[in-house]
N, C-alpha and C. Protein backbone atom coordinates (compact mmCIF):
# COMPACT_ATOMS: atom_id res chain seq x y z
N UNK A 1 -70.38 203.16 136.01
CA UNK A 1 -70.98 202.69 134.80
C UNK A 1 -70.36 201.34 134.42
N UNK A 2 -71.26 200.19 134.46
CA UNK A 2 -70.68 199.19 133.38
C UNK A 2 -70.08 199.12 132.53
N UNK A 3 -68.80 198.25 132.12
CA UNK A 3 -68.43 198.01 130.47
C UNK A 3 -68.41 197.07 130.39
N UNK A 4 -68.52 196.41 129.02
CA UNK A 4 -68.46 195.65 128.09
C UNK A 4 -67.46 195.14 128.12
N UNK A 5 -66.56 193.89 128.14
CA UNK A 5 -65.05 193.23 127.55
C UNK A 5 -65.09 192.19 126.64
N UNK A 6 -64.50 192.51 125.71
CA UNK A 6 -64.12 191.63 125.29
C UNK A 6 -62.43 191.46 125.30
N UNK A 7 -62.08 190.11 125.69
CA UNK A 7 -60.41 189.95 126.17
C UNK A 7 -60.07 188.43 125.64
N UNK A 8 -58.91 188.64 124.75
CA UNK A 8 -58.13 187.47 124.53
C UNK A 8 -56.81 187.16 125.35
N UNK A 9 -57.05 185.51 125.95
CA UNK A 9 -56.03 185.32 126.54
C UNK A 9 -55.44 184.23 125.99
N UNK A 10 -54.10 184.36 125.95
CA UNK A 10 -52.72 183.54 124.88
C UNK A 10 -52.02 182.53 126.00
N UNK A 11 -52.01 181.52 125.93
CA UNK A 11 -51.41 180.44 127.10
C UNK A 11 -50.84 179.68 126.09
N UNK A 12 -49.59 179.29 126.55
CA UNK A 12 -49.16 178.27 125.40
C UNK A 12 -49.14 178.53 123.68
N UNK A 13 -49.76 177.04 123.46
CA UNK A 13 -50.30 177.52 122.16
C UNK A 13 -51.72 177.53 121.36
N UNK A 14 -52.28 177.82 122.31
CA UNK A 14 -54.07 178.40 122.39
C UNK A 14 -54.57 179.90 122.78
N UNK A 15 -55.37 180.29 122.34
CA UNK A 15 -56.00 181.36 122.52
C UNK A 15 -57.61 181.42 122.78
N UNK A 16 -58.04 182.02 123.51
CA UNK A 16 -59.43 181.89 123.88
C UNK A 16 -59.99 183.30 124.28
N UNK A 17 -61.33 183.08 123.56
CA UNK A 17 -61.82 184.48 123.97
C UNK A 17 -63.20 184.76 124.95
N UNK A 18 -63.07 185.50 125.58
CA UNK A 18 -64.45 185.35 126.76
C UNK A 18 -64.94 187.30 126.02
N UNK A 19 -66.27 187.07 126.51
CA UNK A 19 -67.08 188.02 126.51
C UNK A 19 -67.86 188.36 127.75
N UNK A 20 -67.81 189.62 128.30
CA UNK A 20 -68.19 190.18 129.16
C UNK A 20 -69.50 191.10 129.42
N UNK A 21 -70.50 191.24 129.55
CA UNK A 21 -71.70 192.16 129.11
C UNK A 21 -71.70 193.00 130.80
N UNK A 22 -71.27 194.51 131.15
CA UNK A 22 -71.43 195.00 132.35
C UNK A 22 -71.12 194.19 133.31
N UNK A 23 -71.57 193.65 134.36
CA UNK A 23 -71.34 192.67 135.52
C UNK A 23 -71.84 191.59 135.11
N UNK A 24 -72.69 190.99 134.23
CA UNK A 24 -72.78 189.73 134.08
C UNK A 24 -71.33 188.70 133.87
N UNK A 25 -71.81 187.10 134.40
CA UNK A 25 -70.79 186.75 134.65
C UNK A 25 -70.32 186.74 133.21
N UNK A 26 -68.79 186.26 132.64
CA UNK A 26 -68.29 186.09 131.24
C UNK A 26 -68.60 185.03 130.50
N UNK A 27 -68.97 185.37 129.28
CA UNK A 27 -69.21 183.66 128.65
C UNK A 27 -67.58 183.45 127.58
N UNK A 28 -67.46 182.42 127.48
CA UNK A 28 -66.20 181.78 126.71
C UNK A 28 -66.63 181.05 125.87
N UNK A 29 -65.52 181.21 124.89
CA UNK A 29 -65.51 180.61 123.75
C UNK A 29 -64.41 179.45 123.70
N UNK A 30 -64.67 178.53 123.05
CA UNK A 30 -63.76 177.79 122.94
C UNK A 30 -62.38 177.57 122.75
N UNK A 31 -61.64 177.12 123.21
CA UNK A 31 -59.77 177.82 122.86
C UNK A 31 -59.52 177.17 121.06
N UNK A 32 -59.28 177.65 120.52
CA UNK A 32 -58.70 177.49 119.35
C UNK A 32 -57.09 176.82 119.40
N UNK A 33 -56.50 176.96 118.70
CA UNK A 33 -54.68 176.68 118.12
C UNK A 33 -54.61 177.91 117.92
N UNK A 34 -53.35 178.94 118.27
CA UNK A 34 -52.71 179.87 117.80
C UNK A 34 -51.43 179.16 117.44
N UNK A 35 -51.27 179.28 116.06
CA UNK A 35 -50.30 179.47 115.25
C UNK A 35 -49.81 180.81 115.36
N UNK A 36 -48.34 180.59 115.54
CA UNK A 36 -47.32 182.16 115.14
C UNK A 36 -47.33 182.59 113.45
N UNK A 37 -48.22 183.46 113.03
CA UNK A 37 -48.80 183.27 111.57
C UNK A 37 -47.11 184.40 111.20
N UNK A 38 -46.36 185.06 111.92
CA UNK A 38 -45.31 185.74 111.73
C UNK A 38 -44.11 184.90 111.44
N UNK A 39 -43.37 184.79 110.67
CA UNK A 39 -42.12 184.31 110.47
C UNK A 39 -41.09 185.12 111.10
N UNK A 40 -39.42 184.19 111.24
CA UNK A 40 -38.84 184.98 112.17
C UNK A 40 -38.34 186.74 111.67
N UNK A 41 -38.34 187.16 110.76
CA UNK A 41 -37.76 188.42 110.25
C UNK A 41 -39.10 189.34 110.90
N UNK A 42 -40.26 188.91 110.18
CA UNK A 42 -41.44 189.50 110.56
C UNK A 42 -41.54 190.02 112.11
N UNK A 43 -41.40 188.88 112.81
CA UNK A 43 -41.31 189.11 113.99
C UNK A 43 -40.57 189.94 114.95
N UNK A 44 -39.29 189.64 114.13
CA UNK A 44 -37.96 190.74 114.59
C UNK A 44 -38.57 192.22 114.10
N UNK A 45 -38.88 192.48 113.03
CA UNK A 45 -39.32 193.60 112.65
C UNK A 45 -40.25 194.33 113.37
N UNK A 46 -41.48 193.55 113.88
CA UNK A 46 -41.91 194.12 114.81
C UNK A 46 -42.00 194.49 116.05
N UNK A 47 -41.03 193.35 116.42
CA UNK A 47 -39.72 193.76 118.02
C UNK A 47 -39.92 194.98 117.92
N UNK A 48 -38.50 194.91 116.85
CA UNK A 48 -38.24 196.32 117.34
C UNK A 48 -38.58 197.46 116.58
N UNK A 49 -39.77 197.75 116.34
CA UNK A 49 -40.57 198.88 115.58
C UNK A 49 -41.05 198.84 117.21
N UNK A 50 -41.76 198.17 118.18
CA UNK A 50 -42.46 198.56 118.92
C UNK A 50 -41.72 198.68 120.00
N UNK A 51 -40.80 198.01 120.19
CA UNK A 51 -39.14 198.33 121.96
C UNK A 51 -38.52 199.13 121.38
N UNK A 52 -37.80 199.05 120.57
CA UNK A 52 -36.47 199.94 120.09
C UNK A 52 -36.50 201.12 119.30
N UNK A 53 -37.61 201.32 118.04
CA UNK A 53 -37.90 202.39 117.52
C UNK A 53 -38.36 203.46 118.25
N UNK A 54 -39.78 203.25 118.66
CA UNK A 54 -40.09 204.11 119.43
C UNK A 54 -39.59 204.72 120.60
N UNK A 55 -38.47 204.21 121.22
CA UNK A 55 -37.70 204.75 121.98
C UNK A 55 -36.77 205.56 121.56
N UNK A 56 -36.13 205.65 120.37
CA UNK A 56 -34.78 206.21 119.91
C UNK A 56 -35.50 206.39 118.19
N UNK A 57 -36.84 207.43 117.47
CA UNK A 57 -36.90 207.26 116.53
C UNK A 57 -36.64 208.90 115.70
N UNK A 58 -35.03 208.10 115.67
CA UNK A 58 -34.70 209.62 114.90
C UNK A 58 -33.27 208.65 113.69
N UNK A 59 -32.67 209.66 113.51
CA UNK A 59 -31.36 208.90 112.21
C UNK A 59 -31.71 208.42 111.29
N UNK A 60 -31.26 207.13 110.82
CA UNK A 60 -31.68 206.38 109.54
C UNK A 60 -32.46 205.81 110.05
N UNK A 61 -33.48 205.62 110.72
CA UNK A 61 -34.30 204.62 111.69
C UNK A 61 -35.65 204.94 111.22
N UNK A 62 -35.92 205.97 111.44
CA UNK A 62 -37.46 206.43 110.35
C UNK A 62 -37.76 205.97 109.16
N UNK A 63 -36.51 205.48 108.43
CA UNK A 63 -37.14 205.28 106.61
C UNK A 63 -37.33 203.35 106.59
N UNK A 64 -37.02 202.99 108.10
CA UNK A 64 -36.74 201.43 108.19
C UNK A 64 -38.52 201.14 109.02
N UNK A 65 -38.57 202.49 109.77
CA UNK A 65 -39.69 202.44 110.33
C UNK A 65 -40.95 202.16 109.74
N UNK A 66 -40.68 202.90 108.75
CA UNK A 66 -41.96 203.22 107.25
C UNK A 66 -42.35 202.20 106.34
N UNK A 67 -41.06 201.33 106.09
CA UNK A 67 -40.97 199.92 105.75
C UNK A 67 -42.16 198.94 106.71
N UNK A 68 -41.61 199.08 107.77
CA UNK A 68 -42.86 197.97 108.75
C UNK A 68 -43.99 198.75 109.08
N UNK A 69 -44.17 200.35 109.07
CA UNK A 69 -45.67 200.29 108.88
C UNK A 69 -46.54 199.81 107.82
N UNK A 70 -45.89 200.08 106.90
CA UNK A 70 -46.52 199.41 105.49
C UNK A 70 -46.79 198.15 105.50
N UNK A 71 -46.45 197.52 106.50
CA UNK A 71 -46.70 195.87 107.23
C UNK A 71 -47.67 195.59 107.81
N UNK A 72 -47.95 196.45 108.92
CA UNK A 72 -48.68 196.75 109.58
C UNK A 72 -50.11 196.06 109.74
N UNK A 73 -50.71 196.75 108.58
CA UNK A 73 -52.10 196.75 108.16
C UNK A 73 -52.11 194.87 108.10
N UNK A 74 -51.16 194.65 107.01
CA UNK A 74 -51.29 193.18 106.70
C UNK A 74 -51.39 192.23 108.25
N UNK A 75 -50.80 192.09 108.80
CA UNK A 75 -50.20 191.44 110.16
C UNK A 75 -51.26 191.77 110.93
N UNK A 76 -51.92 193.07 110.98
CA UNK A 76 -53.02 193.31 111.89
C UNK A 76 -54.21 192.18 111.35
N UNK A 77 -54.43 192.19 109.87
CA UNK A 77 -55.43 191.37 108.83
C UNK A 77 -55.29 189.58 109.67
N UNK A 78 -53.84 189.47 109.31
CA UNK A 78 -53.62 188.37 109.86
C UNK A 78 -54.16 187.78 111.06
N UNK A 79 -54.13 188.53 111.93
CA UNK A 79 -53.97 188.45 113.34
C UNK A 79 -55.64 188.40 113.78
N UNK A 80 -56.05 189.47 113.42
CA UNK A 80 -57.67 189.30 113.11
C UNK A 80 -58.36 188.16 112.56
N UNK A 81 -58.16 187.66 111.53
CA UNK A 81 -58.58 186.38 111.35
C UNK A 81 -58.42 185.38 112.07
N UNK A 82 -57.23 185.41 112.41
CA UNK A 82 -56.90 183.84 113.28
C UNK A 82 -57.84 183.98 114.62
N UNK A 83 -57.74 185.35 114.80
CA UNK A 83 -58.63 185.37 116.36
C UNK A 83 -60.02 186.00 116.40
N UNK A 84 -61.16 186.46 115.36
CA UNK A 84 -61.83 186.71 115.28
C UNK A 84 -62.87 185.71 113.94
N UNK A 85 -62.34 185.04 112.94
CA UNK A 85 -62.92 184.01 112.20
C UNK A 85 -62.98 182.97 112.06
N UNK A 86 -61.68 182.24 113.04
CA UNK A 86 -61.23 181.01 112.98
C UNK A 86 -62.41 180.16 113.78
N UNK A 87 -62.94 180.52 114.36
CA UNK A 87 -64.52 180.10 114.70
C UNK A 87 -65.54 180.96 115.18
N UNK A 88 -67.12 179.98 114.91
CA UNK A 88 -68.42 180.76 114.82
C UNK A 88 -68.63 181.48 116.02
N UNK A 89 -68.03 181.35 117.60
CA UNK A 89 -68.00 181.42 118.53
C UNK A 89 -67.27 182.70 118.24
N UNK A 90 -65.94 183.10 117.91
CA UNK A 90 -65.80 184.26 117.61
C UNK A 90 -65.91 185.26 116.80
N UNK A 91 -66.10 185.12 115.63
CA UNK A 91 -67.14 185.61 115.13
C UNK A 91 -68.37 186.63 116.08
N UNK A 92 -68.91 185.64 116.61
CA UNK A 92 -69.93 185.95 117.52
C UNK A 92 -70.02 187.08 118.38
N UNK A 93 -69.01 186.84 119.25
CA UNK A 93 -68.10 187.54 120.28
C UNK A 93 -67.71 188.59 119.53
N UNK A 94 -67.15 188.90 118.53
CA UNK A 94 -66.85 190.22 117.56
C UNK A 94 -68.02 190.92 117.24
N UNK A 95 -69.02 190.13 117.05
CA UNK A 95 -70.25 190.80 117.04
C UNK A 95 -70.79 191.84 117.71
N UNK A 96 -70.75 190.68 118.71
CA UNK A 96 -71.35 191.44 119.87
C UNK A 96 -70.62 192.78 120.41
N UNK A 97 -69.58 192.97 120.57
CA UNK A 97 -68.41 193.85 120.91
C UNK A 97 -68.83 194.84 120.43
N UNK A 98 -68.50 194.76 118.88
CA UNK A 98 -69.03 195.77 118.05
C UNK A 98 -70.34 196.64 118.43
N UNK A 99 -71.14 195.69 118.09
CA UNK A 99 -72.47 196.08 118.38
C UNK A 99 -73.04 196.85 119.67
N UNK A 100 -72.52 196.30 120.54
CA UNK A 100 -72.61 196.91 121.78
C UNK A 100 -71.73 197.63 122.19
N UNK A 101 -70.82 198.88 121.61
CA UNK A 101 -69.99 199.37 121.91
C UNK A 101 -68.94 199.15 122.84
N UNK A 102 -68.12 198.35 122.55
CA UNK A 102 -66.90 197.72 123.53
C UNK A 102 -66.21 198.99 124.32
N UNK A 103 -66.37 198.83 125.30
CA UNK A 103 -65.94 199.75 126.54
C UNK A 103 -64.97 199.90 126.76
């Protein structure tokens, strides 16, 4: 059975997104600027919520954990915009994904 892709790839400091429909060839979107929209604490925080917590999540480590899920949501918001609104092209590509049940 065919799927659908949609895939972002991060080089440098650009990001670009192609769309895939079954075996047709991929169409691309234009590379944008990725900005690191995370500052450095932010970043550390999510280090290690995703290497270090989840490997060892027991002790005082759970109530620090709970702290950066409550982050979470925001940073995901973030992250989504920069790579799904920051142009009409993706946008587009989100569309379509959606719409056509991304595989």
């Amino acid at each position: 059975m065919a799927q659908n892709w949609l895939r972002i790839t991060h080089q440098d400091d650009k990001i670009q997104l192609s769309w895939q429909r079954g075996y047709e060839s991929p169409r691309f979107a234009s590379e944008v600027a990725f900005q690191q929209p995370f500052d450095e604490e932010s970043a550390a925080e999510l280090r290690w919520y995703l290497e270090d917590y989840l490997q060892f999540p027991y002790g005082i480590f759970p109530d620090n954990a709970v702290k950066i899920e409550q982050k979470l949501h925001h940073w995901g918001q973030q992250l989504f915009e920069l790579v799904f609104r920051s142009t009409e092209k993706g946008r587009e590509f989100f569309q379509e994904a959606t719409r056509d049940e991304l595989g």
